[in-house]
N, C-alpha and C. Protein backbone atom coordinates (compact mmCIF):
# COMPACT_ATOMS: atom_id res chain seq x y z
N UNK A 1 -72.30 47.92 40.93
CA UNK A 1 -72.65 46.99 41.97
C UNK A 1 -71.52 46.84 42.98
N UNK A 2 -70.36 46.86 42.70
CA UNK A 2 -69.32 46.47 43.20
C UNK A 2 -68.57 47.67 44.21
N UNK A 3 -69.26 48.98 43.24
CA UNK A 3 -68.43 49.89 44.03
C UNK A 3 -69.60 50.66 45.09
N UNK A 4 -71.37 49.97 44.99
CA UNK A 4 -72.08 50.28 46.33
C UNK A 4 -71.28 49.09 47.27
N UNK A 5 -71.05 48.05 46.70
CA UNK A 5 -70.63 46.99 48.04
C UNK A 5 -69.24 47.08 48.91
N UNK A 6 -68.69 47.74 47.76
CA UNK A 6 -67.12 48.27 48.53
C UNK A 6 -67.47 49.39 49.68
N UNK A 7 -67.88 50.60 48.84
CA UNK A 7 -68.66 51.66 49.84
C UNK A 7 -69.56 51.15 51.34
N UNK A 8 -69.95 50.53 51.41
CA UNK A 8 -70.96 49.73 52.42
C UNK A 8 -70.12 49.15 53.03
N UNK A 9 -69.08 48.32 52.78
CA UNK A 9 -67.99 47.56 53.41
C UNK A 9 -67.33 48.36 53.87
N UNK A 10 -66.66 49.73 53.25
CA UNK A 10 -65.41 50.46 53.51
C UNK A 10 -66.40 51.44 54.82
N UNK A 11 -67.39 51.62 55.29
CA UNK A 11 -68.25 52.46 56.04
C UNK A 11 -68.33 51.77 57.22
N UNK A 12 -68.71 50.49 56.86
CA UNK A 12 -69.09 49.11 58.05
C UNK A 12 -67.76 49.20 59.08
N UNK A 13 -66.42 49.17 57.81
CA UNK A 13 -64.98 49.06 58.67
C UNK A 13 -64.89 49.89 59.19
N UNK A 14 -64.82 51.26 58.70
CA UNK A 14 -64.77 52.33 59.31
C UNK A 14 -65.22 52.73 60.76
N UNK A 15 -66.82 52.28 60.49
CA UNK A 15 -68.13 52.10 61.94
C UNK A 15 -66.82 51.63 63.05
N UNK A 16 -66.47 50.47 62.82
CA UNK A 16 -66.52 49.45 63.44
C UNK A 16 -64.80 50.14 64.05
N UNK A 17 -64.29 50.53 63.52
CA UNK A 17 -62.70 50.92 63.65
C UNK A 17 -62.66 52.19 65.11
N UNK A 18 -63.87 52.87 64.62
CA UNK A 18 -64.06 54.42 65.35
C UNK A 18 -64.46 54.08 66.03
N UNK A 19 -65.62 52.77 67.06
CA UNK A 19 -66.37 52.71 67.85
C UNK A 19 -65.35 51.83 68.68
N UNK A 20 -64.00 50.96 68.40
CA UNK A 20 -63.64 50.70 68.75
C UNK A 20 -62.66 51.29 69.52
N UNK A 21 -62.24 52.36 68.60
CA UNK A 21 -61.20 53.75 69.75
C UNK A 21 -61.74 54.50 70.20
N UNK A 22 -63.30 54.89 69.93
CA UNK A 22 -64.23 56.00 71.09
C UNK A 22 -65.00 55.11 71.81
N UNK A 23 -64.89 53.85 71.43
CA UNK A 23 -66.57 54.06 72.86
C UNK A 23 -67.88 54.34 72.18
N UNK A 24 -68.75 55.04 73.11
CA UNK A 24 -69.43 56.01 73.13
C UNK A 24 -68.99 57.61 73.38
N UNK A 25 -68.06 58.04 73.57
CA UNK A 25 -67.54 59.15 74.21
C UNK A 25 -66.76 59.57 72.69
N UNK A 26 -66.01 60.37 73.20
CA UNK A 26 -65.42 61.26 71.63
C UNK A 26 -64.39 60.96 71.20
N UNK A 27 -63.70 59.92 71.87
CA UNK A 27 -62.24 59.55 71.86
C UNK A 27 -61.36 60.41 72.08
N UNK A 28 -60.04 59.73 71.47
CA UNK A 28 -58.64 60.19 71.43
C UNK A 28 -57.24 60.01 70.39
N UNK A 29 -56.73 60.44 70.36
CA UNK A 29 -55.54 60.40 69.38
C UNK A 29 -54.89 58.87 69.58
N UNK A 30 -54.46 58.89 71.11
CA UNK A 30 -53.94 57.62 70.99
C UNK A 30 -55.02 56.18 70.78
N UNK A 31 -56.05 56.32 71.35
CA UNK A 31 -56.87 54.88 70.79
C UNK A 31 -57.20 55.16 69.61
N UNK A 32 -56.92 56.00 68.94
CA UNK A 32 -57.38 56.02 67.25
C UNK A 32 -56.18 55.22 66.44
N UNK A 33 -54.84 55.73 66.98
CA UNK A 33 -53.45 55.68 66.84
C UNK A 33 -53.56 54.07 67.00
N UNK A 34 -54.21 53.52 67.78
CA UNK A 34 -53.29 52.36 68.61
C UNK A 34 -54.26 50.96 67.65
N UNK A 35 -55.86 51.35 67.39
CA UNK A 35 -56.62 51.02 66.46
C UNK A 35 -56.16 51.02 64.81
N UNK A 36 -55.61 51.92 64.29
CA UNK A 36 -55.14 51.85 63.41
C UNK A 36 -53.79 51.12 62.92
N UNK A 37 -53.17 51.08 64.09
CA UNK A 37 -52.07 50.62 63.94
C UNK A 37 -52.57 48.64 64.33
N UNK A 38 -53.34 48.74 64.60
CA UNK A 38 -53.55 47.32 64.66
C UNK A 38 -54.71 46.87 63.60
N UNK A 39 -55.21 47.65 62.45
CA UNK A 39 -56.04 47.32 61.50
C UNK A 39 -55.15 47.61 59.99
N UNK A 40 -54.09 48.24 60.18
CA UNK A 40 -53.46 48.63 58.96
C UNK A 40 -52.87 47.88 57.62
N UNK A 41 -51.85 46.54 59.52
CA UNK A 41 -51.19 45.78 58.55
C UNK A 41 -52.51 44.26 57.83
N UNK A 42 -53.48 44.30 58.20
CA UNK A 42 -54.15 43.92 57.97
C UNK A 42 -54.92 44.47 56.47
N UNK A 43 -54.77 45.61 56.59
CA UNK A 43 -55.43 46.06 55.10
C UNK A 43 -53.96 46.06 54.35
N UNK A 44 -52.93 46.12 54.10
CA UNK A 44 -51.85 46.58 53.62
C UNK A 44 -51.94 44.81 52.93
N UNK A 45 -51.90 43.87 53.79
CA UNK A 45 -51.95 42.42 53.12
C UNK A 45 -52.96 41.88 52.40
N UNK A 46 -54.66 42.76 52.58
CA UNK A 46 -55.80 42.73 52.11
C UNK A 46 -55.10 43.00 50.59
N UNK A 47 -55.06 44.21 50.57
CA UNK A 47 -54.57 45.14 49.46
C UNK A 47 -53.35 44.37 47.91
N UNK A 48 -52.53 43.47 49.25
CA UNK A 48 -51.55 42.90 48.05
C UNK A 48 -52.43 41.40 47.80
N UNK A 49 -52.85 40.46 48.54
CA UNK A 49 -53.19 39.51 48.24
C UNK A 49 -54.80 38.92 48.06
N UNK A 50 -55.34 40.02 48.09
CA UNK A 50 -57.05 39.37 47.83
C UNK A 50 -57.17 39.86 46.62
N UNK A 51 -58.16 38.03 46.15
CA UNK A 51 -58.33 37.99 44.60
C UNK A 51 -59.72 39.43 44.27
N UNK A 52 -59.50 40.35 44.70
CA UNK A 52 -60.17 41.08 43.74
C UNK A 52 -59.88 42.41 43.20
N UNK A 53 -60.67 42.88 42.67
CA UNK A 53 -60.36 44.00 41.78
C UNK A 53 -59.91 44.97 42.19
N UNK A 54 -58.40 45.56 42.11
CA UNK A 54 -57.83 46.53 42.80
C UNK A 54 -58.64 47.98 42.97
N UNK A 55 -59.22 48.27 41.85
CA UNK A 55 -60.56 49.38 42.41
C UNK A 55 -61.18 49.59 43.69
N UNK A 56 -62.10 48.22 43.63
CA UNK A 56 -62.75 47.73 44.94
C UNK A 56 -62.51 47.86 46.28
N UNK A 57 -61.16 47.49 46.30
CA UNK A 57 -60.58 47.58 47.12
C UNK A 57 -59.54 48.92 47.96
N UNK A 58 -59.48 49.85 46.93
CA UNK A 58 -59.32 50.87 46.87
C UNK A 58 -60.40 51.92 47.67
N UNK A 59 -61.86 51.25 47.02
CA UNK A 59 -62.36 52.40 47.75
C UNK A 59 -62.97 51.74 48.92
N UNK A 60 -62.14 50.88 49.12
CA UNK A 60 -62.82 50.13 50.61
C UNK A 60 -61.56 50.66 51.39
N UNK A 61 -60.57 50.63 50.73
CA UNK A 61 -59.81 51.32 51.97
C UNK A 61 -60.08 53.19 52.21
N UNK A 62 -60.46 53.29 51.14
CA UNK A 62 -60.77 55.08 51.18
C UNK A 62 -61.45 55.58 51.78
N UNK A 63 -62.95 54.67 52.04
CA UNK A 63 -63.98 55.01 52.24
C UNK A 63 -63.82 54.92 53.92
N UNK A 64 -63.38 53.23 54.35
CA UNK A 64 -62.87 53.29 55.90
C UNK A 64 -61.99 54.22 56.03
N UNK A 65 -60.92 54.98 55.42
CA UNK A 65 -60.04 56.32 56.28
C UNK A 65 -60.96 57.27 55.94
N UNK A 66 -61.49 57.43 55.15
CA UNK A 66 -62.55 58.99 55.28
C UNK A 66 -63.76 58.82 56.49
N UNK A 67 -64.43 57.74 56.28
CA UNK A 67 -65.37 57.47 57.90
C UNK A 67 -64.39 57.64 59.01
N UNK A 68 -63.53 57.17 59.32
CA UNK A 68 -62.26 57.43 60.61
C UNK A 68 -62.03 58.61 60.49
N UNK A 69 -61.69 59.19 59.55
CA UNK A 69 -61.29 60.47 59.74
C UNK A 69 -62.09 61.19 59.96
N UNK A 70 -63.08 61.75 59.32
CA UNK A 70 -63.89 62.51 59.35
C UNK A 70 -64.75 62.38 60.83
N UNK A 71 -65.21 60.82 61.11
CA UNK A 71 -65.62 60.88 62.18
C UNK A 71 -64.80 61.34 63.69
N UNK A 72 -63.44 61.47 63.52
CA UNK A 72 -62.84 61.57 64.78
C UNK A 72 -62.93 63.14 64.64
N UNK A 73 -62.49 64.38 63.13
CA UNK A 73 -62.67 65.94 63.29
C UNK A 73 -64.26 66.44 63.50
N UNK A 74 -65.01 65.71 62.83
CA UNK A 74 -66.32 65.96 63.77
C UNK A 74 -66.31 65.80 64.67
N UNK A 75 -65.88 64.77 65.64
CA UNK A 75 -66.04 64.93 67.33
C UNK A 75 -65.34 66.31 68.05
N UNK A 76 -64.19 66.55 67.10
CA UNK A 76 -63.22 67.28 67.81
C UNK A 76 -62.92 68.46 67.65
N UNK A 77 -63.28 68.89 65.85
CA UNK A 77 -63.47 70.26 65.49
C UNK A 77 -65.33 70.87 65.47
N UNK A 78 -65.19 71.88 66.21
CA UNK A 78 -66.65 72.60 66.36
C UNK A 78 -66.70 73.22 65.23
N UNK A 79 -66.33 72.98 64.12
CA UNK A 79 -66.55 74.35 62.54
C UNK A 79 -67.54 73.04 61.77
N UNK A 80 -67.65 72.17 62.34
CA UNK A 80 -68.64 71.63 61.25
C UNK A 80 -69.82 70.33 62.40
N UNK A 81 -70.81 69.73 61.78
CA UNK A 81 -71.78 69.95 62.97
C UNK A 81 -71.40 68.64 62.67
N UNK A 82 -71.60 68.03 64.68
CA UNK A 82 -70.97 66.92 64.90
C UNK A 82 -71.72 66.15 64.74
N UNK A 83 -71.07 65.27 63.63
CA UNK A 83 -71.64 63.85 63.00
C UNK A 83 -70.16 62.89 63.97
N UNK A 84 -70.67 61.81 64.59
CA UNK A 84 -69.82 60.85 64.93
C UNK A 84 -70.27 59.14 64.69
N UNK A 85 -69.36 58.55 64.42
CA UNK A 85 -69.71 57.34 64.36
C UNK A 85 -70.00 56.69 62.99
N UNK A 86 -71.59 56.39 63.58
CA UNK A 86 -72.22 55.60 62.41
C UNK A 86 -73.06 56.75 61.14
N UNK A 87 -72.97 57.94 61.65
CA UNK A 87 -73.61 59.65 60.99
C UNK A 87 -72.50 59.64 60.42
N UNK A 88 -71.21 58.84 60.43
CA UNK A 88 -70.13 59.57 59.45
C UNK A 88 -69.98 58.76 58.34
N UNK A 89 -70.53 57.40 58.83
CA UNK A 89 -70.73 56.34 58.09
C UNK A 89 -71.80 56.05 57.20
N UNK A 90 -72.96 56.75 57.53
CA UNK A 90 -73.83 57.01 56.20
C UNK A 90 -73.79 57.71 55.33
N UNK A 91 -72.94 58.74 55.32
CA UNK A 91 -72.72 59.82 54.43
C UNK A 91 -72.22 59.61 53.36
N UNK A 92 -70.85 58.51 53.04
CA UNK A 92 -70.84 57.85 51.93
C UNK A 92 -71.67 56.98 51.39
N UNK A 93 -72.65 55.99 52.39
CA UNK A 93 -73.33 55.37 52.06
C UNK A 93 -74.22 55.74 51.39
N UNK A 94 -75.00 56.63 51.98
CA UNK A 94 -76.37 56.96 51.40
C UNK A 94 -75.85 58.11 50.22
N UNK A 95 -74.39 58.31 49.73
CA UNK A 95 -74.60 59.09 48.54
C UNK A 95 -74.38 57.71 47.51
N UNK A 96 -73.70 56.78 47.95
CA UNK A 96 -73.36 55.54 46.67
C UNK A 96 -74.82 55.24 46.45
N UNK A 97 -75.56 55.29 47.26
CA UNK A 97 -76.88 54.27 47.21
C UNK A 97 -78.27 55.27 46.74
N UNK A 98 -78.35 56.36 47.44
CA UNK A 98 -79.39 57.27 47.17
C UNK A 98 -79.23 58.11 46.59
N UNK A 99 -78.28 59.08 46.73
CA UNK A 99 -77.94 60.11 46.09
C UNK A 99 -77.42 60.11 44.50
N UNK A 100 -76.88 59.44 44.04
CA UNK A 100 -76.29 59.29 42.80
C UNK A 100 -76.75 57.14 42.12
N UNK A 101 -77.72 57.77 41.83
CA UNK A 101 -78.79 56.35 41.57
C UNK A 101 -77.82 55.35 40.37
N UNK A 102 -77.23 56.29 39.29
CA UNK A 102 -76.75 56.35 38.12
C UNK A 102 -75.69 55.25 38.45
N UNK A 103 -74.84 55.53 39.75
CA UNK A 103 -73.77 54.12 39.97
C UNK A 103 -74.54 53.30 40.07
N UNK A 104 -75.61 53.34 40.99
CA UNK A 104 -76.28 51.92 41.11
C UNK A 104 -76.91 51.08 39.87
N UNK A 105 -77.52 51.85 38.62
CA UNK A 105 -78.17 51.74 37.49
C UNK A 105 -76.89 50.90 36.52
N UNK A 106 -75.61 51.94 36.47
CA UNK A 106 -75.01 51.48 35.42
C UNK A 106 -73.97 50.43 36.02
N UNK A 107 -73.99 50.27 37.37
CA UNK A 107 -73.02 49.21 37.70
C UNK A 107 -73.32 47.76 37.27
N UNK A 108 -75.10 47.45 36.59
CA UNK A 108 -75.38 46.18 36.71
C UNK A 108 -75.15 46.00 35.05
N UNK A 109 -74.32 47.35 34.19
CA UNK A 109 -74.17 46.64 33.21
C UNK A 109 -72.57 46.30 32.79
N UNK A 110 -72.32 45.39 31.72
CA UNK A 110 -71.02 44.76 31.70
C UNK A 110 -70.32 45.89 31.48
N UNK A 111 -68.55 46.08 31.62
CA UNK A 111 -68.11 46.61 30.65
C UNK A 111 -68.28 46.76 29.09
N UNK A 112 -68.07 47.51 28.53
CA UNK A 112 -68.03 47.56 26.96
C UNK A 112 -67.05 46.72 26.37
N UNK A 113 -65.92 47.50 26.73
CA UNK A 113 -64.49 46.75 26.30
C UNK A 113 -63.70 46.99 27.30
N UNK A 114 -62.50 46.07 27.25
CA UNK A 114 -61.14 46.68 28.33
C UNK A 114 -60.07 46.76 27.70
N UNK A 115 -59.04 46.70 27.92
CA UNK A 115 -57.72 47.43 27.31
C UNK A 115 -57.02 46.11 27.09
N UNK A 116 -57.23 44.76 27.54
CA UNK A 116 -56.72 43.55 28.30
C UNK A 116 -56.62 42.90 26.92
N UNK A 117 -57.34 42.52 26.24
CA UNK A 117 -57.29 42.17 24.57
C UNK A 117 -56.62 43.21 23.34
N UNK A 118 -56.69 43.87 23.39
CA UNK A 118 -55.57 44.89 23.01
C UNK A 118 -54.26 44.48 23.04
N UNK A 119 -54.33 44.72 24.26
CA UNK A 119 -52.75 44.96 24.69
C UNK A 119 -52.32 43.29 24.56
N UNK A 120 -52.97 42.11 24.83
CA UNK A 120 -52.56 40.91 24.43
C UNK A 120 -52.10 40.65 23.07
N UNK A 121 -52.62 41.13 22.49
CA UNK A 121 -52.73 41.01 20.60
C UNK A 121 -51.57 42.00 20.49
N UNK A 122 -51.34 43.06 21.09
CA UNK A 122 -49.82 43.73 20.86
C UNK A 122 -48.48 43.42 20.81
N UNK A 123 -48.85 42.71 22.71
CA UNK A 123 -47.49 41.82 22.62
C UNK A 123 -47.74 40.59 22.24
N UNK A 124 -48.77 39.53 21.54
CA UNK A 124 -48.18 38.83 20.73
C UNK A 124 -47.39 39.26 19.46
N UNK A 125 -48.00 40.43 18.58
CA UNK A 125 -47.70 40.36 17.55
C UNK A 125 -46.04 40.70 17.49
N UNK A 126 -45.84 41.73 18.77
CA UNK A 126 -44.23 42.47 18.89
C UNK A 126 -43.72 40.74 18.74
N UNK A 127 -43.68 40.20 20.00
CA UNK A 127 -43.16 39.02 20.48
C UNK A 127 -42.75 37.70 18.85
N UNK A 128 -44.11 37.96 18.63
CA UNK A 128 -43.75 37.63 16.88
C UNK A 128 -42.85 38.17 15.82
N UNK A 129 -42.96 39.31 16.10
CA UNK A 129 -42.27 40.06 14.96
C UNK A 129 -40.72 39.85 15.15
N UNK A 130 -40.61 40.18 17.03
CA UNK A 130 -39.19 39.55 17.57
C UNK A 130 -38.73 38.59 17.36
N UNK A 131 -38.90 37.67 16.93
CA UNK A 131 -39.14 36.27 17.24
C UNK A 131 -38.39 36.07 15.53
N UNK A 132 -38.97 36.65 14.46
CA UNK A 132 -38.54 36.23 13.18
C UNK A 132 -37.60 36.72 13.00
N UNK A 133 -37.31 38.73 13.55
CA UNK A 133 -36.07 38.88 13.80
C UNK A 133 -34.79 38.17 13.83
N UNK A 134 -35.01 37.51 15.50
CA UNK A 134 -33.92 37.00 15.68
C UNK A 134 -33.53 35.86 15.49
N UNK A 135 -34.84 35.12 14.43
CA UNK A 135 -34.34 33.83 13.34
C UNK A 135 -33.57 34.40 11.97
N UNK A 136 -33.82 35.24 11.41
CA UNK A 136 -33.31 36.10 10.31
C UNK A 136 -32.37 35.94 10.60
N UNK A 137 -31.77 36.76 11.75
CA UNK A 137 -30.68 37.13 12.10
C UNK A 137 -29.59 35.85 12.48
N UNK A 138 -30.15 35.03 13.38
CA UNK A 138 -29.32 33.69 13.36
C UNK A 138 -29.09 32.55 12.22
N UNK A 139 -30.43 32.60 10.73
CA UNK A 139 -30.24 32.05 9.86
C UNK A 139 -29.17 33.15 8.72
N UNK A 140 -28.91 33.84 9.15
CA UNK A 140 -27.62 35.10 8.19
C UNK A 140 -26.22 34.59 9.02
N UNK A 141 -26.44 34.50 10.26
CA UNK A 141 -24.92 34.63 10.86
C UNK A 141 -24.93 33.02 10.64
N UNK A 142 -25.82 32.14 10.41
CA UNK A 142 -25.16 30.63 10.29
C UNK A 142 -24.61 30.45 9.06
N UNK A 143 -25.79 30.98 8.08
CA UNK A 143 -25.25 31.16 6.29
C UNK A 143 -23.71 31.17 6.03
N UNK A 144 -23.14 32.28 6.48
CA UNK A 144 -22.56 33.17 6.09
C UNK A 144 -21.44 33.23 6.89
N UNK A 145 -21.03 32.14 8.55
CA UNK A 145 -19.79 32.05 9.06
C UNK A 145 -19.10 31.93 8.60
């Protein structure tokens, strides 16, 4: 669920990033340049401080530089057939959503397990084990000054 809504989001930004340095027309290096540089530090602070799941967010930033990208070498390289814009922006979309049904199917079920209880119960038990250690050790060196 999470990673059609990231995909959809990361496409939307993307849309919205490329139409803002082309226009309608095919653009350029520098309004791509000058767009990016004014959406970056904005994702760079997205990235460290929003409460969600670093995944998510991952492919929301992936998905907006692959729509930007891709949409600006389609305008500009003739070896592949020119998709611009919002055509560069469905292409991830409609594979999260149509093409590969299976994310959409298995995203609505929970995880199984995570690693997060594990690894809690580890370092309690170390933290414990430490812990009697270095009472041992301070009830020997008090014994025995």
């Amino acid at each position: 669920m999470f990673g059609v809504i990231a995909t959809s989001a990361g496409g939307l930004i993307g849309m919205i990033m490329r139409y803002i340095s082309a226009g309608n027309g095919r653009g350029n290096l520098y309004g791509l340049a000058a767009v990016c540089a004014a959406c970056y530090p904005s994702f760079f602070f997205a990235r460290l401080y929003w409460p969600i799941a670093p995944m998510t967010n991952l492919i929301i930033r992936v998905t907006t530089a692959l729509v930007v990208g891709y949409s600006y070498d389609d305008a500009h390289l003739t070896v592949f057939v020119a998709r611009v814009g919002y055509w560069c922006g469905l292409a991830p979309l409609c594979t999260s959503h149509l093409i590969d049904p299976d994310v959409s199917i298995f995203s609505h079920f929970p995880p199984s397990t995570t690693i997060r209880p594990y690894q809690r119960r580890t370092l309690a038990i170390t933290s414990a084990e430490l812990g009697s250690i270095y009472c041992s050790v301070l009830s020997y060196a008090n014994s025995h000054g």
